[in-house]
PDB file of N, CA and C in Angstrom:
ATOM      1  N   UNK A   1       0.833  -1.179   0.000  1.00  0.00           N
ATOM      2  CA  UNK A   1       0.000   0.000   0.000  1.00  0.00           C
ATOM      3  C   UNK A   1       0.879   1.244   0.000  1.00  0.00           C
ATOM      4  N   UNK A   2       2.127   1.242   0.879  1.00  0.00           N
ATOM      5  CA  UNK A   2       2.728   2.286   0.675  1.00  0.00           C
ATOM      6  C   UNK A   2       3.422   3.042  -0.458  1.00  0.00           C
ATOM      7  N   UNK A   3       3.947   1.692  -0.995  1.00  0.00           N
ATOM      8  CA  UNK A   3       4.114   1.856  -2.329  1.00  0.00           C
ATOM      9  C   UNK A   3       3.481   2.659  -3.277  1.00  0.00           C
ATOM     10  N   UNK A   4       1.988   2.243  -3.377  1.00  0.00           N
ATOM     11  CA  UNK A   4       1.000   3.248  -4.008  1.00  0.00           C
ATOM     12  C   UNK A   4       1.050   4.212  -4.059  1.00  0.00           C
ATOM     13  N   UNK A   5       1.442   4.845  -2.389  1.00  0.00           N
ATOM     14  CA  UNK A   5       1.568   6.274  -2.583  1.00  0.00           C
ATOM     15  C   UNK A   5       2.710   7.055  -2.946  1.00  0.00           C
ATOM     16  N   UNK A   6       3.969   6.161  -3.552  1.00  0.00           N
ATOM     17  CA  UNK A   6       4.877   6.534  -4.179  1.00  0.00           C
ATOM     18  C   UNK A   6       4.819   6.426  -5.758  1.00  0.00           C
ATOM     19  N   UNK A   7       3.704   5.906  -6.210  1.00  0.00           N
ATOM     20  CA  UNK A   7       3.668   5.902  -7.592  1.00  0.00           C
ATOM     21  C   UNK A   7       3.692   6.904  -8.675  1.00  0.00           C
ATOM     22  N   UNK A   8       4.857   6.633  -9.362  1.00  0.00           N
ATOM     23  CA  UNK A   8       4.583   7.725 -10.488  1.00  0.00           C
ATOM     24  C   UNK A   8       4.076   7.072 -11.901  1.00  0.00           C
ATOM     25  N   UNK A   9       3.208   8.360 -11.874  1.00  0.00           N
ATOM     26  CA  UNK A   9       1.890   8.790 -12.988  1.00  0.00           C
ATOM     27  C   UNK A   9       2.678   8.422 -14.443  1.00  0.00           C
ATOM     28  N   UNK A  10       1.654   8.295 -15.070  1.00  0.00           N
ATOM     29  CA  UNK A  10       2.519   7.712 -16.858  1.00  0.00           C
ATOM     30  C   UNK A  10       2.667   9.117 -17.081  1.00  0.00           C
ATOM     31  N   UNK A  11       2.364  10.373 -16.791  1.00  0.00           N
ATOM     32  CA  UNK A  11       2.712  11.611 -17.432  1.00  0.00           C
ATOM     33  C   UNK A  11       4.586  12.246 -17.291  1.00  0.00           C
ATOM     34  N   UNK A  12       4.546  10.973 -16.638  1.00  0.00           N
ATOM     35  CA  UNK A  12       6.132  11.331 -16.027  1.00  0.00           C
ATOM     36  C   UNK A  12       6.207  11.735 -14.436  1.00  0.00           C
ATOM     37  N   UNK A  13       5.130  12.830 -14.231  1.00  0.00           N
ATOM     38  CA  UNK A  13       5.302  13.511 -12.379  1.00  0.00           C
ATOM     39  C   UNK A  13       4.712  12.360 -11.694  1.00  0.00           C
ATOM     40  N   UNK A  14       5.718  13.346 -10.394  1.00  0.00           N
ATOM     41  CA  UNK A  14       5.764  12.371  -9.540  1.00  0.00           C
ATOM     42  C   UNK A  14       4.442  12.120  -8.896  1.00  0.00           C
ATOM     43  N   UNK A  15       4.057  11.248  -8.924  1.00  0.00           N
ATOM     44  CA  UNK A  15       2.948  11.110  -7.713  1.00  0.00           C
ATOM     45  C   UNK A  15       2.779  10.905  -6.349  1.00  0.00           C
ATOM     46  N   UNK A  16       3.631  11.270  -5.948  1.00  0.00           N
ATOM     47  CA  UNK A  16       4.083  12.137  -4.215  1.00  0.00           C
ATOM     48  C   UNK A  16       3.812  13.038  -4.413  1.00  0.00           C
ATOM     49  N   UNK A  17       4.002  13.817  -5.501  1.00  0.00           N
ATOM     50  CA  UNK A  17       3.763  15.225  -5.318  1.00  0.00           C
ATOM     51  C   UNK A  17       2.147  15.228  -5.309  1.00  0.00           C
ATOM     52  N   UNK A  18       1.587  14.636  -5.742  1.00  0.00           N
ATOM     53  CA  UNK A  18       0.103  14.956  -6.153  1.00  0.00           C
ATOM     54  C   UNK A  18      -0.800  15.054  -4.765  1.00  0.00           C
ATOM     55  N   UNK A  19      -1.572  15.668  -4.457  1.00  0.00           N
ATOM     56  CA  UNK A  19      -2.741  15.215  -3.850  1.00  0.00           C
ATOM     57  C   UNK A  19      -3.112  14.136  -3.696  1.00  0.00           C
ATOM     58  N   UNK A  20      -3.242  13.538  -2.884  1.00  0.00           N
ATOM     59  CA  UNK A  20      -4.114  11.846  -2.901  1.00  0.00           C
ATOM     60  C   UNK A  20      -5.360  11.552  -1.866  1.00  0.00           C
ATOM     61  N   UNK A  21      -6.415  10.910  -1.986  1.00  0.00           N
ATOM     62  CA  UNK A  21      -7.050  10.377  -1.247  1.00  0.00           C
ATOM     63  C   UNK A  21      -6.963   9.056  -0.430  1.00  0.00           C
ATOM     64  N   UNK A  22      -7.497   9.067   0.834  1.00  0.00           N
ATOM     65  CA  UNK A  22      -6.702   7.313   1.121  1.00  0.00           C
ATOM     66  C   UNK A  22      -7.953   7.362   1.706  1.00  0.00           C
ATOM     67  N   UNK A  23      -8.341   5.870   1.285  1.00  0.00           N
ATOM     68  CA  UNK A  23      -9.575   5.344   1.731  1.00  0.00           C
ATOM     69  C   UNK A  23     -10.079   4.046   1.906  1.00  0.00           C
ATOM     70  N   UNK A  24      -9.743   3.487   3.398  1.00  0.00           N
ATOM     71  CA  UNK A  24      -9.375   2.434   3.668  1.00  0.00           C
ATOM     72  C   UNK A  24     -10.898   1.999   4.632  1.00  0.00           C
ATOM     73  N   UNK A  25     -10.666   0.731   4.935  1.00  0.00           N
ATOM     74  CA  UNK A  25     -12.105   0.192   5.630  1.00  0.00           C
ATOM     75  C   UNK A  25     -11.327  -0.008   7.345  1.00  0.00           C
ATOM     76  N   UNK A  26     -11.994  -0.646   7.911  1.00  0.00           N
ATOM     77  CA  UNK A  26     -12.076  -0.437  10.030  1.00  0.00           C
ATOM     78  C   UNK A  26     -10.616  -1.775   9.707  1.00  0.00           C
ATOM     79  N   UNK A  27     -10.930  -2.130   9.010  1.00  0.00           N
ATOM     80  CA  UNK A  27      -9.624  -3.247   9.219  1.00  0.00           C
ATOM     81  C   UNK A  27      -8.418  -2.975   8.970  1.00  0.00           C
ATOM     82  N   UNK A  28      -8.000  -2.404   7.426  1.00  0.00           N
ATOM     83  CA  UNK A  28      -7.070  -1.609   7.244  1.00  0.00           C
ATOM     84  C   UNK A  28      -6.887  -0.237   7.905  1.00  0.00           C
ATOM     85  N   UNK A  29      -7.476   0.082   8.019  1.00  0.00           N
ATOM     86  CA  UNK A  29      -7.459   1.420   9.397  1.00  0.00           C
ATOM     87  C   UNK A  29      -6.213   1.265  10.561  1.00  0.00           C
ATOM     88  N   UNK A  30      -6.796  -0.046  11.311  1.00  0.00           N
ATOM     89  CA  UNK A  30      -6.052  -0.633  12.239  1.00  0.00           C
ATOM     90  C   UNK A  30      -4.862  -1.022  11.699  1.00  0.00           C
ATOM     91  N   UNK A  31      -4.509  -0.867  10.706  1.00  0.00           N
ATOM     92  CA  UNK A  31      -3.370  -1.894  10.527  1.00  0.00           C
ATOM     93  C   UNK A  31      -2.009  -0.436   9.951  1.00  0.00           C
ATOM     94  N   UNK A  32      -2.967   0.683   9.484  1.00  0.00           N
ATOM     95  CA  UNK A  32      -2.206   1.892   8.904  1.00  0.00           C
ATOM     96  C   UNK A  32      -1.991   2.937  10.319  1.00  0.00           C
ATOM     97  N   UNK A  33      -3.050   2.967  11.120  1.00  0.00           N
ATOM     98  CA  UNK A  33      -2.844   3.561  12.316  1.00  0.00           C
ATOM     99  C   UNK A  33      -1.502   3.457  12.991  1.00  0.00           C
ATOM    100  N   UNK A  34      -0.935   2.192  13.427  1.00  0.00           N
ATOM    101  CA  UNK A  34       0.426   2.321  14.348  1.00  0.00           C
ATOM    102  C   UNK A  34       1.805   2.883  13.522  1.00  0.00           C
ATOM    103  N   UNK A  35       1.164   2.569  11.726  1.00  0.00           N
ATOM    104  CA  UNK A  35       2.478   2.590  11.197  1.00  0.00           C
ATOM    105  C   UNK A  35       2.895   3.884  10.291  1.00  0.00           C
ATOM    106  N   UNK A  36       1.073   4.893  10.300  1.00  0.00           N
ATOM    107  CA  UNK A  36       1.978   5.872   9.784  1.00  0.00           C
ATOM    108  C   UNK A  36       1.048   7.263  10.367  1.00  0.00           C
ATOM    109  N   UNK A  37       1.218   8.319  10.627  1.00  0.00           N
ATOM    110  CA  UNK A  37       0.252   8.789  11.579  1.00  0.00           C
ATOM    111  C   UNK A  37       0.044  10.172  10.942  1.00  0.00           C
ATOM    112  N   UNK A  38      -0.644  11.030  11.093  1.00  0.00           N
ATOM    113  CA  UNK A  38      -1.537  11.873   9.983  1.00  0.00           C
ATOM    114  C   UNK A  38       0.128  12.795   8.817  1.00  0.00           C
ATOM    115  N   UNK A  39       1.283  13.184  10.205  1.00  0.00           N
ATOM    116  CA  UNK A  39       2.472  13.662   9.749  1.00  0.00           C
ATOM    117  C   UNK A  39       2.610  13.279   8.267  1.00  0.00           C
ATOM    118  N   UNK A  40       3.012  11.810   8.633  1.00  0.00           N
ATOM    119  CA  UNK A  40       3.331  10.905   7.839  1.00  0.00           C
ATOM    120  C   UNK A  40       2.852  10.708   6.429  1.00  0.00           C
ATOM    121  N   UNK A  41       1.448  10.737   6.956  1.00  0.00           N
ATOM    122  CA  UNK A  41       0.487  10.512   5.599  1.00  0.00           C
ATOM    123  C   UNK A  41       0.979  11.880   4.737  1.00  0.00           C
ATOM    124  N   UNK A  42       0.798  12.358   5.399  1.00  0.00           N
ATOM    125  CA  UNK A  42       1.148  13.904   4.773  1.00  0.00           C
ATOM    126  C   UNK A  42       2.460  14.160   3.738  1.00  0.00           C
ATOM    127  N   UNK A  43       3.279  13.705   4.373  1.00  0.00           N
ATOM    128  CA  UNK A  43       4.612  13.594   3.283  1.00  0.00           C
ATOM    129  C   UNK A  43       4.706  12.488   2.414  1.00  0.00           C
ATOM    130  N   UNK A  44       3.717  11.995   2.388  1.00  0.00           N
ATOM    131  CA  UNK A  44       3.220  10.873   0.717  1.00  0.00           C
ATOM    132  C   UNK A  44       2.352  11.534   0.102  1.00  0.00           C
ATOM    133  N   UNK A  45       1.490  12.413   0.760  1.00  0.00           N
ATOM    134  CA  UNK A  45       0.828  13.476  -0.148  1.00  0.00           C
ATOM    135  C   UNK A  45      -0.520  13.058  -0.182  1.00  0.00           C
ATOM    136  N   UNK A  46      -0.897  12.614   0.985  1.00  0.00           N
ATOM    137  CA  UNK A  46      -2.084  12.173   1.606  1.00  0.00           C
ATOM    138  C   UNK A  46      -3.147  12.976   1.856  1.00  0.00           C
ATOM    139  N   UNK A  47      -3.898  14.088   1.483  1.00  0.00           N
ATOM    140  CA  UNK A  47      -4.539  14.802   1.981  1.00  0.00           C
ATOM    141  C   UNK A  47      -5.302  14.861   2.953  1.00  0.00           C
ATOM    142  N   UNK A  48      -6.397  13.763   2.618  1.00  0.00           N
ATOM    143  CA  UNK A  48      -7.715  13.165   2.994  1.00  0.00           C
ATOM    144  C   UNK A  48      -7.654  11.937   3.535  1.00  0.00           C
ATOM    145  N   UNK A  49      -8.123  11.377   4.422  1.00  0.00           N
ATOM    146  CA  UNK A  49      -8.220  10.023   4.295  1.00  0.00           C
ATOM    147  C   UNK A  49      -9.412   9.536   4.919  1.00  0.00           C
ATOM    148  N   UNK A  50     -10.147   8.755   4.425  1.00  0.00           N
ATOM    149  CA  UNK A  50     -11.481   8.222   4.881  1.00  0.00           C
ATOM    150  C   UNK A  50     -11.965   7.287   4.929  1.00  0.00           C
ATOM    151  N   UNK A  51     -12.694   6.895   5.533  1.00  0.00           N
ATOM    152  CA  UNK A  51     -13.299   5.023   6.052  1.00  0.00           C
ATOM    153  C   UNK A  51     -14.170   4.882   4.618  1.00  0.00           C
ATOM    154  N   UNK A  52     -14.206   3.849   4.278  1.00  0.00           N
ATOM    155  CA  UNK A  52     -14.449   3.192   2.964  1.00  0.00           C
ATOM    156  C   UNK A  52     -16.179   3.543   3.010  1.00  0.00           C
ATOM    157  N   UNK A  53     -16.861   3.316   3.596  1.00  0.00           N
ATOM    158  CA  UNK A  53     -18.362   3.089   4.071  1.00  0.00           C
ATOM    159  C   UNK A  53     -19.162   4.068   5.024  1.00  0.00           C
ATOM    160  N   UNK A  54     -18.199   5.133   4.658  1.00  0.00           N
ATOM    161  CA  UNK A  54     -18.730   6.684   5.426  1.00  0.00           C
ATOM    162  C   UNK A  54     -19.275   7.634   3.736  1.00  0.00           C
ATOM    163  N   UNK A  55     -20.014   8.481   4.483  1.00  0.00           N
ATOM    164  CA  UNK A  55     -20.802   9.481   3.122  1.00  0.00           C
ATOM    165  C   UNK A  55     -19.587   9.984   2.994  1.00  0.00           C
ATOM    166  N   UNK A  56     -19.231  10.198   1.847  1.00  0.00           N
ATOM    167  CA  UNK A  56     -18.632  11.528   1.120  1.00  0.00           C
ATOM    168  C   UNK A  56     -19.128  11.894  -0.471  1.00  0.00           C
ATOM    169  N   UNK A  57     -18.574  13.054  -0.388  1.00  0.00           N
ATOM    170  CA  UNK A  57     -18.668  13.743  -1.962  1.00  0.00           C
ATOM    171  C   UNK A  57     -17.205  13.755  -2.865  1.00  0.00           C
ATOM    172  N   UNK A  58     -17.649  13.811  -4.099  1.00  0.00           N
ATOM    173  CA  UNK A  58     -16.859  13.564  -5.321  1.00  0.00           C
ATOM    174  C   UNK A  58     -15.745  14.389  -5.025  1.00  0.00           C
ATOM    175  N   UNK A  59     -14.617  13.666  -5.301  1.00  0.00           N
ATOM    176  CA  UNK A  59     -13.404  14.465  -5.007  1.00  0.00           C
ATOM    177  C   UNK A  59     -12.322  14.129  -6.574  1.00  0.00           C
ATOM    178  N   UNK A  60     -12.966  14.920  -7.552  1.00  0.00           N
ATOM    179  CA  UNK A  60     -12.291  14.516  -9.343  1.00  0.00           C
ATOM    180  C   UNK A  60     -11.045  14.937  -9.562  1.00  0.00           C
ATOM    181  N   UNK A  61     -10.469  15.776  -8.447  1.00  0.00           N
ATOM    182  CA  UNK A  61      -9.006  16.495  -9.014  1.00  0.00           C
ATOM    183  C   UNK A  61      -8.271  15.568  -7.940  1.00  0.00           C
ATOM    184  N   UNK A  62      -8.541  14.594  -7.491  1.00  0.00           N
ATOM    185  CA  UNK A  62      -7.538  14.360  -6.284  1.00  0.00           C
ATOM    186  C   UNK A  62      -7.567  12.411  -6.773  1.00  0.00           C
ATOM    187  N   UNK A  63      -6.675  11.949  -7.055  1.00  0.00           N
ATOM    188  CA  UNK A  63      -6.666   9.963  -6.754  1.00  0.00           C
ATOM    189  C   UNK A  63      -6.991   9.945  -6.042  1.00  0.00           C
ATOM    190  N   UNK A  64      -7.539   8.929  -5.840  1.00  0.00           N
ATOM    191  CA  UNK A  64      -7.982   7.917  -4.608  1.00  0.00           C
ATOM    192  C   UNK A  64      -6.975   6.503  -4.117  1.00  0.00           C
ATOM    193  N   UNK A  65      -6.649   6.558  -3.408  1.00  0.00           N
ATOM    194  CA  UNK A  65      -5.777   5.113  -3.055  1.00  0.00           C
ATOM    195  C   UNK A  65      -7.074   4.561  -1.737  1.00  0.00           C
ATOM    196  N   UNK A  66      -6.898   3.599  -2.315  1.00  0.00           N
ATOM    197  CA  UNK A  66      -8.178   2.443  -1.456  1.00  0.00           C
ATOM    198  C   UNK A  66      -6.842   0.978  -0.931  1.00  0.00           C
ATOM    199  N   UNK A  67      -7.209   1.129   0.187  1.00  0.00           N
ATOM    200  CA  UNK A  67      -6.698   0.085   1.084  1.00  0.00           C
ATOM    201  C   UNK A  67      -7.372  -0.743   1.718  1.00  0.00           C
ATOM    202  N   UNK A  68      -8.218  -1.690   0.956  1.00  0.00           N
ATOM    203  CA  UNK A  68      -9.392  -2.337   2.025  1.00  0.00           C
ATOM    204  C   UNK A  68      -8.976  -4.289   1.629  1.00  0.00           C
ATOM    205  N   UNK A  69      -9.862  -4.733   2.738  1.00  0.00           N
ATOM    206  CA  UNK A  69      -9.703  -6.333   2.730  1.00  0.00           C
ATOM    207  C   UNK A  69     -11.083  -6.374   1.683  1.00  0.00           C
ATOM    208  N   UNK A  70     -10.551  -7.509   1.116  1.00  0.00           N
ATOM    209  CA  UNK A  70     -11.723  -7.954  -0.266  1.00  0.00           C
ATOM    210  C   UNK A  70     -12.763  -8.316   0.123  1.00  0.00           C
ATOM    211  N   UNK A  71     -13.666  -7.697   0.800  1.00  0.00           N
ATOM    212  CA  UNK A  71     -14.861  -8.423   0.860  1.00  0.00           C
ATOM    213  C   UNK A  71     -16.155  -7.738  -0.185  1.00  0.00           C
ATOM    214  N   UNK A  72     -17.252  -8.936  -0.131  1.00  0.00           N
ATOM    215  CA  UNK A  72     -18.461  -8.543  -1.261  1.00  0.00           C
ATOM    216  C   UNK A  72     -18.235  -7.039  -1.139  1.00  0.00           C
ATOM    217  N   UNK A  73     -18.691  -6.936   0.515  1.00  0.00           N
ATOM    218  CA  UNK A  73     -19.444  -5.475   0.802  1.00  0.00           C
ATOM    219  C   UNK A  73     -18.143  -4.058  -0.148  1.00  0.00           C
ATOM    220  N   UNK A  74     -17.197  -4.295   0.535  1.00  0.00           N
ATOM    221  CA  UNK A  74     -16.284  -3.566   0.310  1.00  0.00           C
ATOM    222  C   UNK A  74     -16.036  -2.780  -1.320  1.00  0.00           C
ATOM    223  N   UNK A  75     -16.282  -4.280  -2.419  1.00  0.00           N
ATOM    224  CA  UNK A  75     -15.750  -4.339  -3.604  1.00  0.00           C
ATOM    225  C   UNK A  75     -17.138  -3.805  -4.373  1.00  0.00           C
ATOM    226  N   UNK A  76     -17.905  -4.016  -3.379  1.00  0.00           N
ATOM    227  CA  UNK A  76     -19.289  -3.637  -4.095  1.00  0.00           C
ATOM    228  C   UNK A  76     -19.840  -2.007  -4.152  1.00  0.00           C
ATOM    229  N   UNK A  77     -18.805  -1.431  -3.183  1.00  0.00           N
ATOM    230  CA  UNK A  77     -18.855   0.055  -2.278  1.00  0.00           C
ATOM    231  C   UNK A  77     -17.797   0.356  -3.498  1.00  0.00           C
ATOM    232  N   UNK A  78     -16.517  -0.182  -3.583  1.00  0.00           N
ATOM    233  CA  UNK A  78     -15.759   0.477  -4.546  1.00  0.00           C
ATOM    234  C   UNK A  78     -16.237   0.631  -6.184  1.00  0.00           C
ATOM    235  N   UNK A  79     -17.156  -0.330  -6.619  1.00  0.00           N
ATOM    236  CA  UNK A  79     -17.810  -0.017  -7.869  1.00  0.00           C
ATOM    237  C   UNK A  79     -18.447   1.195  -7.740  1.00  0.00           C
ATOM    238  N   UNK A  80     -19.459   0.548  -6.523  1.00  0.00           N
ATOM    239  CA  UNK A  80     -20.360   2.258  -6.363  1.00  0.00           C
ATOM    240  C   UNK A  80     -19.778   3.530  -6.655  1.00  0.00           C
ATOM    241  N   UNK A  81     -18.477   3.932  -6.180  1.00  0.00           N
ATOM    242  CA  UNK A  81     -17.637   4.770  -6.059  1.00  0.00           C
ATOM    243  C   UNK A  81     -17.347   4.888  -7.367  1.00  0.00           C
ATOM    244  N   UNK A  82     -16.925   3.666  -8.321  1.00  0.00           N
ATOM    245  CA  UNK A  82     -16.705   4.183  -9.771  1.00  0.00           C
ATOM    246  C   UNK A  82     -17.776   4.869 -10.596  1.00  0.00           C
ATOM    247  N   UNK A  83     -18.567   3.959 -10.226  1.00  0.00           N
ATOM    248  CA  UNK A  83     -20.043   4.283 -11.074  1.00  0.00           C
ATOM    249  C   UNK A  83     -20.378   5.873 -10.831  1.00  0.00           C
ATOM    250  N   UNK A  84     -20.024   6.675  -9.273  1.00  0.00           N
ATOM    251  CA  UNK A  84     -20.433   7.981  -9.043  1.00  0.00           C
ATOM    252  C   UNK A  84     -19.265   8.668  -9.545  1.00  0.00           C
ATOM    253  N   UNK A  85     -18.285   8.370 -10.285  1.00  0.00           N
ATOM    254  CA  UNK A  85     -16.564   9.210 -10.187  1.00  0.00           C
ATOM    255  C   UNK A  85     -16.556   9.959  -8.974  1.00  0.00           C
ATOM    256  N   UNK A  86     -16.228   8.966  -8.050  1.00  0.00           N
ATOM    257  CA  UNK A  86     -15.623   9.887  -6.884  1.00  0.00           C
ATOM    258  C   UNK A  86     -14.571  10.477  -7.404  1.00  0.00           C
ATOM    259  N   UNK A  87     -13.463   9.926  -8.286  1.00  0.00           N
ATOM    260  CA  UNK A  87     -12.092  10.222  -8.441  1.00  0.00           C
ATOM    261  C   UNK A  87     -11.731  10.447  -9.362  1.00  0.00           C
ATOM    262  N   UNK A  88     -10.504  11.350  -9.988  1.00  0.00           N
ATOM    263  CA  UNK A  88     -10.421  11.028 -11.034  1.00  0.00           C
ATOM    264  C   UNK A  88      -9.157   9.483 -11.618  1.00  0.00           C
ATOM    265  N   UNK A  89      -8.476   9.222 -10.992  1.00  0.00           N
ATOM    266  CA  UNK A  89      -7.789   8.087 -10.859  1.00  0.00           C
ATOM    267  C   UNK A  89      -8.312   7.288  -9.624  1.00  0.00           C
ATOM    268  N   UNK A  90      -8.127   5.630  -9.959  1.00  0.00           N
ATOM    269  CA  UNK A  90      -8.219   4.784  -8.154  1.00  0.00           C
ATOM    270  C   UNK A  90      -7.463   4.098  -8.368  1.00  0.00           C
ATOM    271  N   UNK A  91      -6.514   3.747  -7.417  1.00  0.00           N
ATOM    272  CA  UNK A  91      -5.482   2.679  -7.081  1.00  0.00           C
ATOM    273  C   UNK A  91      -6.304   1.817  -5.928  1.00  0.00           C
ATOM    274  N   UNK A  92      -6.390   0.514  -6.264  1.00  0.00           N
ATOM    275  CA  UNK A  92      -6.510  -0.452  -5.176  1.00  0.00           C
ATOM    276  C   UNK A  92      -5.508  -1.106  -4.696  1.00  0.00           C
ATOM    277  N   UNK A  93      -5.315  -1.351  -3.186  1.00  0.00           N
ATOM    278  CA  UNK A  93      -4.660  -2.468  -2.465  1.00  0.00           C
ATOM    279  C   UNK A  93      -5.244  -3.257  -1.661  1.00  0.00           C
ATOM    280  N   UNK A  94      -5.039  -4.824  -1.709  1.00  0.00           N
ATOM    281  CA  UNK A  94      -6.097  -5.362  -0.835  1.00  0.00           C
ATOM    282  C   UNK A  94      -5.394  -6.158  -0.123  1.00  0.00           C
ATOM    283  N   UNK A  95      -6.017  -6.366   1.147  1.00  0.00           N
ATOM    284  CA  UNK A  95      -4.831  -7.319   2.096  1.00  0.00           C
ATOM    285  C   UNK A  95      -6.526  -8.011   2.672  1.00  0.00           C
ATOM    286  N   UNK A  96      -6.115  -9.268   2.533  1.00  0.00           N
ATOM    287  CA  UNK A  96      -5.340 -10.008   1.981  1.00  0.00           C
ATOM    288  C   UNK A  96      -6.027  -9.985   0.663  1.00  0.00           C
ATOM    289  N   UNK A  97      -5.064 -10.755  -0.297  1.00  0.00           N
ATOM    290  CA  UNK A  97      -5.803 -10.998  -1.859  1.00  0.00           C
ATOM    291  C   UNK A  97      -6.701 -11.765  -1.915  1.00  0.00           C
ATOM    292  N   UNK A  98      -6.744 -13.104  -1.503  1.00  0.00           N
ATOM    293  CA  UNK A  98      -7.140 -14.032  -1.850  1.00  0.00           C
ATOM    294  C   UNK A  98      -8.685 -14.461  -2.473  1.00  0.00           C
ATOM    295  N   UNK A  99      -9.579 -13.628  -1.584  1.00  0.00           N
ATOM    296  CA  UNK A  99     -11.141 -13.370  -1.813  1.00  0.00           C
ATOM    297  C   UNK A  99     -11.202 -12.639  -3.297  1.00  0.00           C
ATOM    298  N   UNK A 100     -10.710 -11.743  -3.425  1.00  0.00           N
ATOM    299  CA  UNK A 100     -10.792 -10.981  -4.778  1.00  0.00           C
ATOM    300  C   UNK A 100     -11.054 -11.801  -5.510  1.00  0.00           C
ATOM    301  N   UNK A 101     -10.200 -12.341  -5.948  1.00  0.00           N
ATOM    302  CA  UNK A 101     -10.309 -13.813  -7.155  1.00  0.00           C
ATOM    303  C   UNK A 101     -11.874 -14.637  -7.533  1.00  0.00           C
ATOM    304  N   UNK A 102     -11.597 -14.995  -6.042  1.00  0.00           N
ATOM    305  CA  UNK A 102     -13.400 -15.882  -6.318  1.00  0.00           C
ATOM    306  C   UNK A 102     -14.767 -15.082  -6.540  1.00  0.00           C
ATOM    307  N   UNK A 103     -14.438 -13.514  -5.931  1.00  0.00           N
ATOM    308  CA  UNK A 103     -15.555 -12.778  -6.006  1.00  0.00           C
ATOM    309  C   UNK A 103     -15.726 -12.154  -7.570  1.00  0.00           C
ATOM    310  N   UNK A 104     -14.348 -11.791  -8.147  1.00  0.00           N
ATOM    311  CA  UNK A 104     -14.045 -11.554  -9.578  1.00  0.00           C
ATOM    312  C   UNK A 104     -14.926 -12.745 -10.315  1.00  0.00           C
ATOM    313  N   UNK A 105     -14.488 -13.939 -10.355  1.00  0.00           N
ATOM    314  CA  UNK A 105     -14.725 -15.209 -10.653  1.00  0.00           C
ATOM    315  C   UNK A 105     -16.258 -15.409 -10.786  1.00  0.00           C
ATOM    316  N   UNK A 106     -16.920 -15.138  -9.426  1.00  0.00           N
ATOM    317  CA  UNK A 106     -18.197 -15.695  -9.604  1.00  0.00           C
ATOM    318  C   UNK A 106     -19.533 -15.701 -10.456  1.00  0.00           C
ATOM    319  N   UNK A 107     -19.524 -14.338 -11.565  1.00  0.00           N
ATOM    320  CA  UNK A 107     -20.486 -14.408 -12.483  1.00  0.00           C
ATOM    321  C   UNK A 107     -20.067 -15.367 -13.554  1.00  0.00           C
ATOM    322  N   UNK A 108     -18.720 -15.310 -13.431  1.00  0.00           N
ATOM    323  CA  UNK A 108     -18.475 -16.458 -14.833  1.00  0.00           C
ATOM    324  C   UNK A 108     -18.333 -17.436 -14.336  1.00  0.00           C
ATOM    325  N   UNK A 109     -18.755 -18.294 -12.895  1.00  0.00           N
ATOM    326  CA  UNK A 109     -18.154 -19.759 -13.048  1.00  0.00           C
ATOM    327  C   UNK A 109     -19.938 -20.050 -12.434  1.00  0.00           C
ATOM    328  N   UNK A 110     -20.536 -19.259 -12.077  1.00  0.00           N
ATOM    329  CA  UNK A 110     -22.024 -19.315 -11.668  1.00  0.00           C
ATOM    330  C   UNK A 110     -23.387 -18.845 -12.391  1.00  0.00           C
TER     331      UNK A 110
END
């Protein structure tokens, strides 16, 4: 995940420099809490950061980096989110992977 927020953009700039959104669920929360703390977020270029399943409004000039565990609910909240353009870019990270797959999977094997 941290990584993410070091990513640079195909335009060439850096994407540290950019604005970013981070928007993680109660699980990943806990797990970003001890290890990086608002400072922190800040010098990855973190602006915002918000619980996956709280109201917000469209934020089009800013990425979104999403840090959540794969579940239905979660993946089903992050479409939502596409479908409204919260963003104008989204980076996902998911801990753990493994669920993704079968939930990806399931209209075509059902």
């Amino acid at each position: 995940m941290i990584s993410l927020l070091h990513f640079a953009g195909s335009t060439g700039s850096d994407f540290n420099d950019q604005w970013k959104v981070l928007i993680y669920d109660q699980d990943c929360r806990d797990i970003i809490s001890p290890l990086l703390n608002v400072g922190a977020l800040r010098q990855k270029g973190v602006t915002l950061h918000l619980l996956l399943h709280s109201d917000r409004e469209s934020i089009p000039d800013a990425p979104a980096v999403y840090f959540i565990r794969p579940t239905e609910a979660n993946l089903k909240r992050v479409v939502e989110d596409c479908s409204k353009q919260v963003s104008v870019y989204l980076f996902l990270s998911f801990q753990p992977v493994s669920y993704v797959f079968s939930f990806l999977l399931s209209p075509v094997l059902f």
